[in-house]
Protein backbone atom coordinates (compact mmCIF):
# COMPACT_ATOMS: atom_id res chain seq x y z
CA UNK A 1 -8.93 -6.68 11.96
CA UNK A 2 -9.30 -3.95 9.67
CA UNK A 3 -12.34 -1.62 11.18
CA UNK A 4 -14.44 0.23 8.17
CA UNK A 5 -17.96 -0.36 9.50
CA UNK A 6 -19.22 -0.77 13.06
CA UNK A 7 -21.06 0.93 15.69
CA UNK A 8 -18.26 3.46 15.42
CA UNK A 9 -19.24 5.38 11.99
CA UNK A 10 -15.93 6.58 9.74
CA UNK A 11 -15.80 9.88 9.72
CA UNK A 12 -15.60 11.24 5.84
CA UNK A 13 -12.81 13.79 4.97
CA UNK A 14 -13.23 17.39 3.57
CA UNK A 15 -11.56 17.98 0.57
CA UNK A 16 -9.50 21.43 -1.36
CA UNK A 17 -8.19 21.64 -4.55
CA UNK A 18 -5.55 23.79 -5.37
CA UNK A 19 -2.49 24.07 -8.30
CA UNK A 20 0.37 21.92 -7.59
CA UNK A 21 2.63 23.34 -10.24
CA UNK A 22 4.30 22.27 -13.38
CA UNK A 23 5.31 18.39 -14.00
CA UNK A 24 8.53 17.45 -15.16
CA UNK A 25 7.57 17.64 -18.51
CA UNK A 26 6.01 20.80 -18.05
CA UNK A 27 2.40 20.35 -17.52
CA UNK A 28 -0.05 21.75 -15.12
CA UNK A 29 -0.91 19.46 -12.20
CA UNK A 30 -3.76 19.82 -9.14
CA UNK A 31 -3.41 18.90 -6.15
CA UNK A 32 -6.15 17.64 -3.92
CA UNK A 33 -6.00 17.58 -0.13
CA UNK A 34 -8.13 15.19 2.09
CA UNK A 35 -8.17 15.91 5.36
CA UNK A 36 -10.45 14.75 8.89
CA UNK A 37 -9.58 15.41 12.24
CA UNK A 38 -5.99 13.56 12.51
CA UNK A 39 -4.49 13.68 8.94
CA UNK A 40 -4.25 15.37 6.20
CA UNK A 41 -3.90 13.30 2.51
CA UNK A 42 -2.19 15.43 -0.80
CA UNK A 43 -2.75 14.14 -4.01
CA UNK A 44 -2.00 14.81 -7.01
CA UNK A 45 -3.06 14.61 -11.16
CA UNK A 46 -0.06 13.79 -11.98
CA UNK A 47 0.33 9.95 -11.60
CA UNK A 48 -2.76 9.86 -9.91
CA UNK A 49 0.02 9.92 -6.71
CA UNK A 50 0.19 10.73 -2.99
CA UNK A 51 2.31 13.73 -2.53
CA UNK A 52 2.44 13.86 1.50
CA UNK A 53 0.21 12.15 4.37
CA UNK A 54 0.45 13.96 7.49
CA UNK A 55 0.54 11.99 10.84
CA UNK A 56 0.32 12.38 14.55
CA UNK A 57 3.03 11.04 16.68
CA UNK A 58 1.70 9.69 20.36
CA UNK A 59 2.94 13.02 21.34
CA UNK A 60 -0.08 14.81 18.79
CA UNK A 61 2.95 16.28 16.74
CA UNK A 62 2.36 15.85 12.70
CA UNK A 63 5.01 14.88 10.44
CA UNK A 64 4.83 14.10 6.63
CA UNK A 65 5.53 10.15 6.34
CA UNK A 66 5.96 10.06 2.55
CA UNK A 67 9.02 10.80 1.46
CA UNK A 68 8.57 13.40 -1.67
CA UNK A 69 10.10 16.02 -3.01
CA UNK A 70 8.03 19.63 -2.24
CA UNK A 71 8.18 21.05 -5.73
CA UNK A 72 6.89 18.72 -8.85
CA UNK A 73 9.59 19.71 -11.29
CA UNK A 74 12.36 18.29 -9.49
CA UNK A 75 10.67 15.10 -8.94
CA UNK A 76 12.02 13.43 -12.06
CA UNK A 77 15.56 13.98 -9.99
CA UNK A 78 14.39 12.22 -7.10
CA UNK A 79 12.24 9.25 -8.35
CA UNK A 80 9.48 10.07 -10.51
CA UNK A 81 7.81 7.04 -9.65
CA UNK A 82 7.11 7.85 -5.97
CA UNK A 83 3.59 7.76 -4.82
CA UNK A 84 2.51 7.13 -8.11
CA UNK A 85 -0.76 4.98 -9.44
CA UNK A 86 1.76 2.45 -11.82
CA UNK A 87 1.02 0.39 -14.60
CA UNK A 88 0.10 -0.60 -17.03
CA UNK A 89 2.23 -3.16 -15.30
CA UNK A 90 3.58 -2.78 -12.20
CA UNK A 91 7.05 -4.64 -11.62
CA UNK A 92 9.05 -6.42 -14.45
CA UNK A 93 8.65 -7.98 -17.81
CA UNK A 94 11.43 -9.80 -18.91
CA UNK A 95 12.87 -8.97 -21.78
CA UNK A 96 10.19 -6.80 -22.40
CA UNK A 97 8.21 -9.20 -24.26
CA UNK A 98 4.81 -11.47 -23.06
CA UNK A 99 2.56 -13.76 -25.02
CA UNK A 100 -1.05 -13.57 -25.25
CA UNK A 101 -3.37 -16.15 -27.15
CA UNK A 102 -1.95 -16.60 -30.52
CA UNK A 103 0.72 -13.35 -30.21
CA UNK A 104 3.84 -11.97 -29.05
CA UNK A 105 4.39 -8.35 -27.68
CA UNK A 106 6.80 -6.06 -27.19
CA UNK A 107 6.73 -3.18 -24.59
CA UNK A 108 8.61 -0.41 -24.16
CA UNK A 109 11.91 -1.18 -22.30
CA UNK A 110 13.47 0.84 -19.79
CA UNK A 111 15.00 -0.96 -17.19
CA UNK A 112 18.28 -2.89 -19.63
CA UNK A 113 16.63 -5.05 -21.43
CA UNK A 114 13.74 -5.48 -19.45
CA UNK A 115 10.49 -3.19 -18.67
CA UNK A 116 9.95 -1.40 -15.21
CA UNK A 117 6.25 -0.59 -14.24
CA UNK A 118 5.37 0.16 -17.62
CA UNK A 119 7.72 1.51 -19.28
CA UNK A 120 9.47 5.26 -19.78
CA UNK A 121 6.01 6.78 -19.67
CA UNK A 122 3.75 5.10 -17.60
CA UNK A 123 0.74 6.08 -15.61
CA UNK A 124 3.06 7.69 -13.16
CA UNK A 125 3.87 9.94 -15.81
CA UNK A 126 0.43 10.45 -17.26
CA UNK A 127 -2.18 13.74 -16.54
CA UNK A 128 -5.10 11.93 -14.51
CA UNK A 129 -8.78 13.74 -14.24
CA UNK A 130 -9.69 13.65 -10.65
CA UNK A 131 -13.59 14.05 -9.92
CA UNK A 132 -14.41 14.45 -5.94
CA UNK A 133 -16.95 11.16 -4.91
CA UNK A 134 -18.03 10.85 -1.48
CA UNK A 135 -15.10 10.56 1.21
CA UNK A 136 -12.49 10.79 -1.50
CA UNK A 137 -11.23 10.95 -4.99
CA UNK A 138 -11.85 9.24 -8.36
CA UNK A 139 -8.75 9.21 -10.90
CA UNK A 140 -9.62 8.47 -14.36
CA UNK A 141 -7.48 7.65 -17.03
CA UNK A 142 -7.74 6.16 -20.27
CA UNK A 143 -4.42 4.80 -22.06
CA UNK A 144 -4.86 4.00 -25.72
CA UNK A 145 -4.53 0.85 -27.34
CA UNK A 146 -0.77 0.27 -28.01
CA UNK A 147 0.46 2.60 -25.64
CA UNK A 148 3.78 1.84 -24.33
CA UNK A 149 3.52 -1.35 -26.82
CA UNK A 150 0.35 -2.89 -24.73
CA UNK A 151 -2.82 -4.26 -26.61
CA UNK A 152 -6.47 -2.60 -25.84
CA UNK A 153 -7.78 0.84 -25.20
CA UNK A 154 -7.57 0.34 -20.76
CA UNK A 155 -10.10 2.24 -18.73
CA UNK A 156 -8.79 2.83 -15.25
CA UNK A 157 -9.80 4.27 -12.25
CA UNK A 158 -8.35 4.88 -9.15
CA UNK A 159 -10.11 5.97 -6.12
CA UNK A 160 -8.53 7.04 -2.61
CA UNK A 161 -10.36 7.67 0.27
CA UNK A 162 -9.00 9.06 3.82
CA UNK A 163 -11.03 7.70 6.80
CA UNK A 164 -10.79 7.93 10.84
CA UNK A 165 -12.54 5.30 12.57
CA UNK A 166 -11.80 4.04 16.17
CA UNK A 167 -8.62 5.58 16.60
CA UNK A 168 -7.36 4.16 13.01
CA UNK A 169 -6.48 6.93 10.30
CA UNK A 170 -6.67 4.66 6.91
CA UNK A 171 -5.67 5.50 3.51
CA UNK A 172 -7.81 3.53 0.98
CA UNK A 173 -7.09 2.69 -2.19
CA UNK A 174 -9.62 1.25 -5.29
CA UNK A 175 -8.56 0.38 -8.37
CA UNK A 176 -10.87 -0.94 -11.24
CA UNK A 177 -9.98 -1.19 -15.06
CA UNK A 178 -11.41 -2.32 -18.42
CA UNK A 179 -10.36 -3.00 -22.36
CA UNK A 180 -11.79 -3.45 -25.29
CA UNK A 181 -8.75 -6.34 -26.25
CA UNK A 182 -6.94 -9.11 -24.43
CA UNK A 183 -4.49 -7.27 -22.08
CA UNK A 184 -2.20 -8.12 -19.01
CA UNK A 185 -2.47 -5.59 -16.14
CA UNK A 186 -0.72 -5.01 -12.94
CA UNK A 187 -1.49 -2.13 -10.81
CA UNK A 188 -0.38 -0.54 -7.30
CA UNK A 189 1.26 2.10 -5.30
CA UNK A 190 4.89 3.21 -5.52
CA UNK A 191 4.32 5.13 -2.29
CA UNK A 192 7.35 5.90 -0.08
CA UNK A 193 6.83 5.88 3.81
CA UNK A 194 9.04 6.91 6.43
CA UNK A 195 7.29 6.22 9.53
CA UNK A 196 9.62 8.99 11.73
CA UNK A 197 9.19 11.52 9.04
CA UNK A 198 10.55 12.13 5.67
CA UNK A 199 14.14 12.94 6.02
CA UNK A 200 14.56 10.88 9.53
CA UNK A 201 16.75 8.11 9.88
CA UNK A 202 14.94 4.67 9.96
CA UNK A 203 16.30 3.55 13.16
CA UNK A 204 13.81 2.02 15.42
CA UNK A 205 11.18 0.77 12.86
CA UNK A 206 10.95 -2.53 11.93
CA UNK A 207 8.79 -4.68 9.79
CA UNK A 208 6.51 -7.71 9.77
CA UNK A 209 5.46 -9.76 6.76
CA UNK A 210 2.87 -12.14 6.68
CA UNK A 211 4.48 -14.37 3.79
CA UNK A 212 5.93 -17.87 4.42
CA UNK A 213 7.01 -17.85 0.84
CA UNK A 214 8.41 -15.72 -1.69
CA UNK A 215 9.32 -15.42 -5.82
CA UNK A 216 13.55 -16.00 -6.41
CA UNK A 217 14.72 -14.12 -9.05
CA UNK A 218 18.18 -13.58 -11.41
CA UNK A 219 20.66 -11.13 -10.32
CA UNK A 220 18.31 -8.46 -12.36
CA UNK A 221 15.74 -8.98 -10.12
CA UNK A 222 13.31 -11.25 -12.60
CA UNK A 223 11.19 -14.38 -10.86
CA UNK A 224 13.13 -17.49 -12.32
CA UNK A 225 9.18 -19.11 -12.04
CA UNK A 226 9.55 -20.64 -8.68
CA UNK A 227 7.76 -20.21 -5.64
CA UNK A 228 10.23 -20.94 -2.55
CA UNK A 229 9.85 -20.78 1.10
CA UNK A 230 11.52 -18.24 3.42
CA UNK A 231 12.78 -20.73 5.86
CA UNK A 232 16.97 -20.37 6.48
CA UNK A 233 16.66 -16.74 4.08
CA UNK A 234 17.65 -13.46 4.51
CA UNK A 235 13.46 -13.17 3.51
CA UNK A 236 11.79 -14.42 6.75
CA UNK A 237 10.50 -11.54 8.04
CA UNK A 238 7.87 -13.39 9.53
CA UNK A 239 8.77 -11.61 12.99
CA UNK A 240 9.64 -8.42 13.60
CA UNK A 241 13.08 -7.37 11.87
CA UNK A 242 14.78 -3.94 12.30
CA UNK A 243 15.30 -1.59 8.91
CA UNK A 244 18.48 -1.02 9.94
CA UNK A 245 18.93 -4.77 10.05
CA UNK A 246 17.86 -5.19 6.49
CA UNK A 247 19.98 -2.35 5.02
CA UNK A 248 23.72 -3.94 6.64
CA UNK A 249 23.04 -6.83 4.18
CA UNK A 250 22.19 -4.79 1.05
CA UNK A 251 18.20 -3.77 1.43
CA UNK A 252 15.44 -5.64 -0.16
CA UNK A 253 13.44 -5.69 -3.30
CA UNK A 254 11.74 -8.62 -3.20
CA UNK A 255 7.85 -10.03 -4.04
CA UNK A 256 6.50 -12.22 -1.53
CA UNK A 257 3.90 -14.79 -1.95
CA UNK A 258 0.58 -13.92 -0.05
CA UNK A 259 -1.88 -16.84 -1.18
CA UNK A 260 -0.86 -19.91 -3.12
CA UNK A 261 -1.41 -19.15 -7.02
CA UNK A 262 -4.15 -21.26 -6.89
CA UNK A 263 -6.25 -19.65 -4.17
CA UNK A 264 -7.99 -16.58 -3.68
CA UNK A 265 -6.50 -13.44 -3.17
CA UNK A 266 -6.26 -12.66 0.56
CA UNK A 267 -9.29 -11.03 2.35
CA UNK A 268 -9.10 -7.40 4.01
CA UNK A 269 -8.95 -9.18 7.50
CA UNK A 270 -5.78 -9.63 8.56
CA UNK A 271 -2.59 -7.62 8.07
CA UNK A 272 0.04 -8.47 5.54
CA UNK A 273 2.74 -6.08 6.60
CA UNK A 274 3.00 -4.31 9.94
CA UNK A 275 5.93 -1.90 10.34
CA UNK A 276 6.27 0.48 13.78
CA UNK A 277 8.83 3.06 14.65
CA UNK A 278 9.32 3.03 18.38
CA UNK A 279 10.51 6.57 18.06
CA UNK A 280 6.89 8.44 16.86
CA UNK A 281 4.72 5.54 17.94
CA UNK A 282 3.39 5.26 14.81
CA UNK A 283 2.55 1.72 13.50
CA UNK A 284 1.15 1.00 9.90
CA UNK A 285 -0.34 -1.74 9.00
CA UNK A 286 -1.42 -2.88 5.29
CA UNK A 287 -3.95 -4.67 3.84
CA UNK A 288 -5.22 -5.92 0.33
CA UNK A 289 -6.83 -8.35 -2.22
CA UNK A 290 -3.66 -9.12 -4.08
CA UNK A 291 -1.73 -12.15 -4.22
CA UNK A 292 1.64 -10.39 -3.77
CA UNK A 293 3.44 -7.95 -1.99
CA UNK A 294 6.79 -6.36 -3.23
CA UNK A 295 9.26 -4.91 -0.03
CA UNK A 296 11.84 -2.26 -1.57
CA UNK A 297 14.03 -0.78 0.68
CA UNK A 298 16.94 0.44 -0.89
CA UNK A 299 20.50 0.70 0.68
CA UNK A 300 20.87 3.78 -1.39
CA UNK A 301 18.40 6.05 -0.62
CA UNK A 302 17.56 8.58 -3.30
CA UNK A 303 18.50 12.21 -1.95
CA UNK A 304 15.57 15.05 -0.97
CA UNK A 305 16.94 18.25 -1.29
CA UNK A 306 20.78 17.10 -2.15
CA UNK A 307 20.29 14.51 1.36
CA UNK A 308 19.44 11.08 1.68
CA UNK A 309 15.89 10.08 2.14
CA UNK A 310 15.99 6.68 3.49
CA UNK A 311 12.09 5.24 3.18
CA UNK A 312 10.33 2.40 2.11
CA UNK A 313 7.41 1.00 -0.28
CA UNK A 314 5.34 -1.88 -0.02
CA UNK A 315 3.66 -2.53 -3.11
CA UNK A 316 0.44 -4.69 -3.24
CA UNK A 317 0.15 -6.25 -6.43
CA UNK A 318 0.19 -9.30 -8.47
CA UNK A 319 4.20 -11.14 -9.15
CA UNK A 320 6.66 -9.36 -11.23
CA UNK A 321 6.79 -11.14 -14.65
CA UNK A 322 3.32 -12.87 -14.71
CA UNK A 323 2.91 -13.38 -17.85
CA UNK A 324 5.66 -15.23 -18.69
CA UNK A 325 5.01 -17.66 -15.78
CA UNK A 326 1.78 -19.54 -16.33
CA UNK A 327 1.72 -20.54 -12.87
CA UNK A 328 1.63 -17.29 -11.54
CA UNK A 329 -1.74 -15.57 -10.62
CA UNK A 330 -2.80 -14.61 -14.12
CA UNK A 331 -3.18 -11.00 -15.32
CA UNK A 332 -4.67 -11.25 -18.23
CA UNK A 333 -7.53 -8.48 -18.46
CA UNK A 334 -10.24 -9.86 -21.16
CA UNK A 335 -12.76 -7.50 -23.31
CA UNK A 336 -16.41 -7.99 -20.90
CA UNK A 337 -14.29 -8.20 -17.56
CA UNK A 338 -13.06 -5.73 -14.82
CA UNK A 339 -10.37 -5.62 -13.21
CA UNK A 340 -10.72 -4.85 -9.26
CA UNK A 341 -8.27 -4.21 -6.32
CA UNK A 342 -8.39 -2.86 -3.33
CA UNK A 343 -5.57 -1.87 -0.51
CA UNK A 344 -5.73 -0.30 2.57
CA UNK A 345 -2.82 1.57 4.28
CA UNK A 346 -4.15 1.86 8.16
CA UNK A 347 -2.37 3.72 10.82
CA UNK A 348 -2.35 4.03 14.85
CA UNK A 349 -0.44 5.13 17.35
CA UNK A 350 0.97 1.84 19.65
CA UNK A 351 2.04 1.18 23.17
CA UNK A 352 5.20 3.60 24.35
């Protein structure tokens, strides 16, 4: 179980601000570092994203386990999306299109004919103010009614927070929105980890879902509106499965069911992911309120510096496509409500 209060206080981080550079589209970023006495936490205006996380191996050596490019201009290159706050809906849309009440939208598309985590300019391309609070960071940003096609003026906020309590370093994660019209929202983390380092091969980590049950999709990667179980498929990763394992039959990008759409949203006590690299030690464990949990590790690695970066992300959220599946968790996001979720990325050393 997740330990954030005890007899054994958290002990808050210190924070520095500094410039991070110019954006890909040529705008000024900050960068804010978190740090406490194990690990140090860069983020970034732009995207409202994690830029690096520095770990200890069980030998006390630190090694960035984000996989990001070092200078913010070339990030459009290597996936523009990484560690990025996304939305205004994270994961697909079919088609681009989604009713709500009496109407019919349209999006921007930029995945085919579909839309990808909010289209061509999303919140991970967006300039986010960032206001220190407590042990962490507040992002606020406010996207306009219409914006990327979506209905209501949307007040978000996203707040990280690095803690080290009883051994654990954990990177937390808040998110909390508003409109002033009937939306859909769908927000997470497009982080991507590399538990031996950025730029290390992935041998020797493997991963552990917590998810008897996942979403099929098409061939473009869009729920068909089932809900299936992972008996007899490729997606039982119930028990520990290698990386390497999953990339020699193509990778994964897959949502997997973590409550029944019917049911709350999972507490913050149990784990629903666990990956560990037997090479650093390092084991990472994740946690969250939301009903899904989206596994992308992709046999083609984008490259860091003209090489492969082989990582992956694990993105807490709610099911691609939502609201064209009425079964599905709903997103909807109504004018008087808020929208709350919270994830926490937690980190120890294990057992040589």
């Amino acid at each position: 179980m997740i330990a954030l209060a005890g007899t054994h206080p958290a002990l808050a981080a210190t924070l520095e601000r500094a410039p991070w550079g110019l954006t890909p589209e040529g705008e000024r970023a900050e960068m804010l570092t978190l740090s406490t006495q194990s690990a140090r936490l860069t983020l970034s205006t732009y995207g409202a994203r994690m830029v690096s996380l520095q770990l200890p191996d069980r030998d006390g050596h630190s090694s960035d386990v984000l996989v990001f490019p070092k200078d913010p201009t070339t990030l459009a290159g290597f996936w523009v999306m990484a560690g990025a706050s996304v939305g205004r809906f994270a994961n697909r849309i079919a088609n681009g299109t989604f009713p709500l009440d009496d109407r019919t939208y349209q999006v921007d598309r930029n995945l085919g004919p579909n839309t990808l985590h909010g289209g061509v300019k999303g919140f991970d391309n967006r300039m986010w103010q960032a206001t220190a609070v407590g042990d962490g960071v507040e992002f606020h940003y406010v996207s306009v009614d219409g914006e990327m096609g979506f209905p209501g003026t949307m007040d978000v906020r996203v707040t990280y927070r690095l803690l080290h309590q009883d051994g654990q370093t954990v990177v937390a994660i808040d998110y909390a929105a508003t409109t002033d019209k009937p939306t859909v929202i769908n927000l997470t983390n497009h982080a991507f980890f590399n538990l031996a380092g950025a730029g290390q091969p992935l041998d020797g980590q493997a991963i552990t879902l917590a998810a008897d049950r996942y979403t099929p999709t098409s061939p473009d990667a869009i729920p068909d509106g089932s809900i299936a179980p992972v008996d007899g498929t490729r997606f039982d990763l119930r028990h520990a499965t290698g990386l390497t394992a999953i990339l020699k039959t193509g990778g994964m990008d897959q949502n997997f069911v973590l409550a029944t759409p019917s049911s709350v949203a999972p507490s913050l006590a149990t784990p629903v992911a666990t990956v560990t690299d037997s090479a650093s030690g390092r084991v990472m464990r994740v946690y969250t309120t939301e009903p899904g949990l989206q596994f992308y590790l992709p046999a083609k690695p984008p490259a860091l510096n003209g090489t492969p970066a082989p990582g992956f992300s694990l993105e807490t959220q709610h099911f691609p496509d939502s609201p064209n599946h009425p079964a599905f968790p709903s997103t909807i996001l109504r004018p008087g409500q808020t929208f709350q979720s919270t994830t926490r990325y937690v980190f120890t050393i294990g057992r040589s």
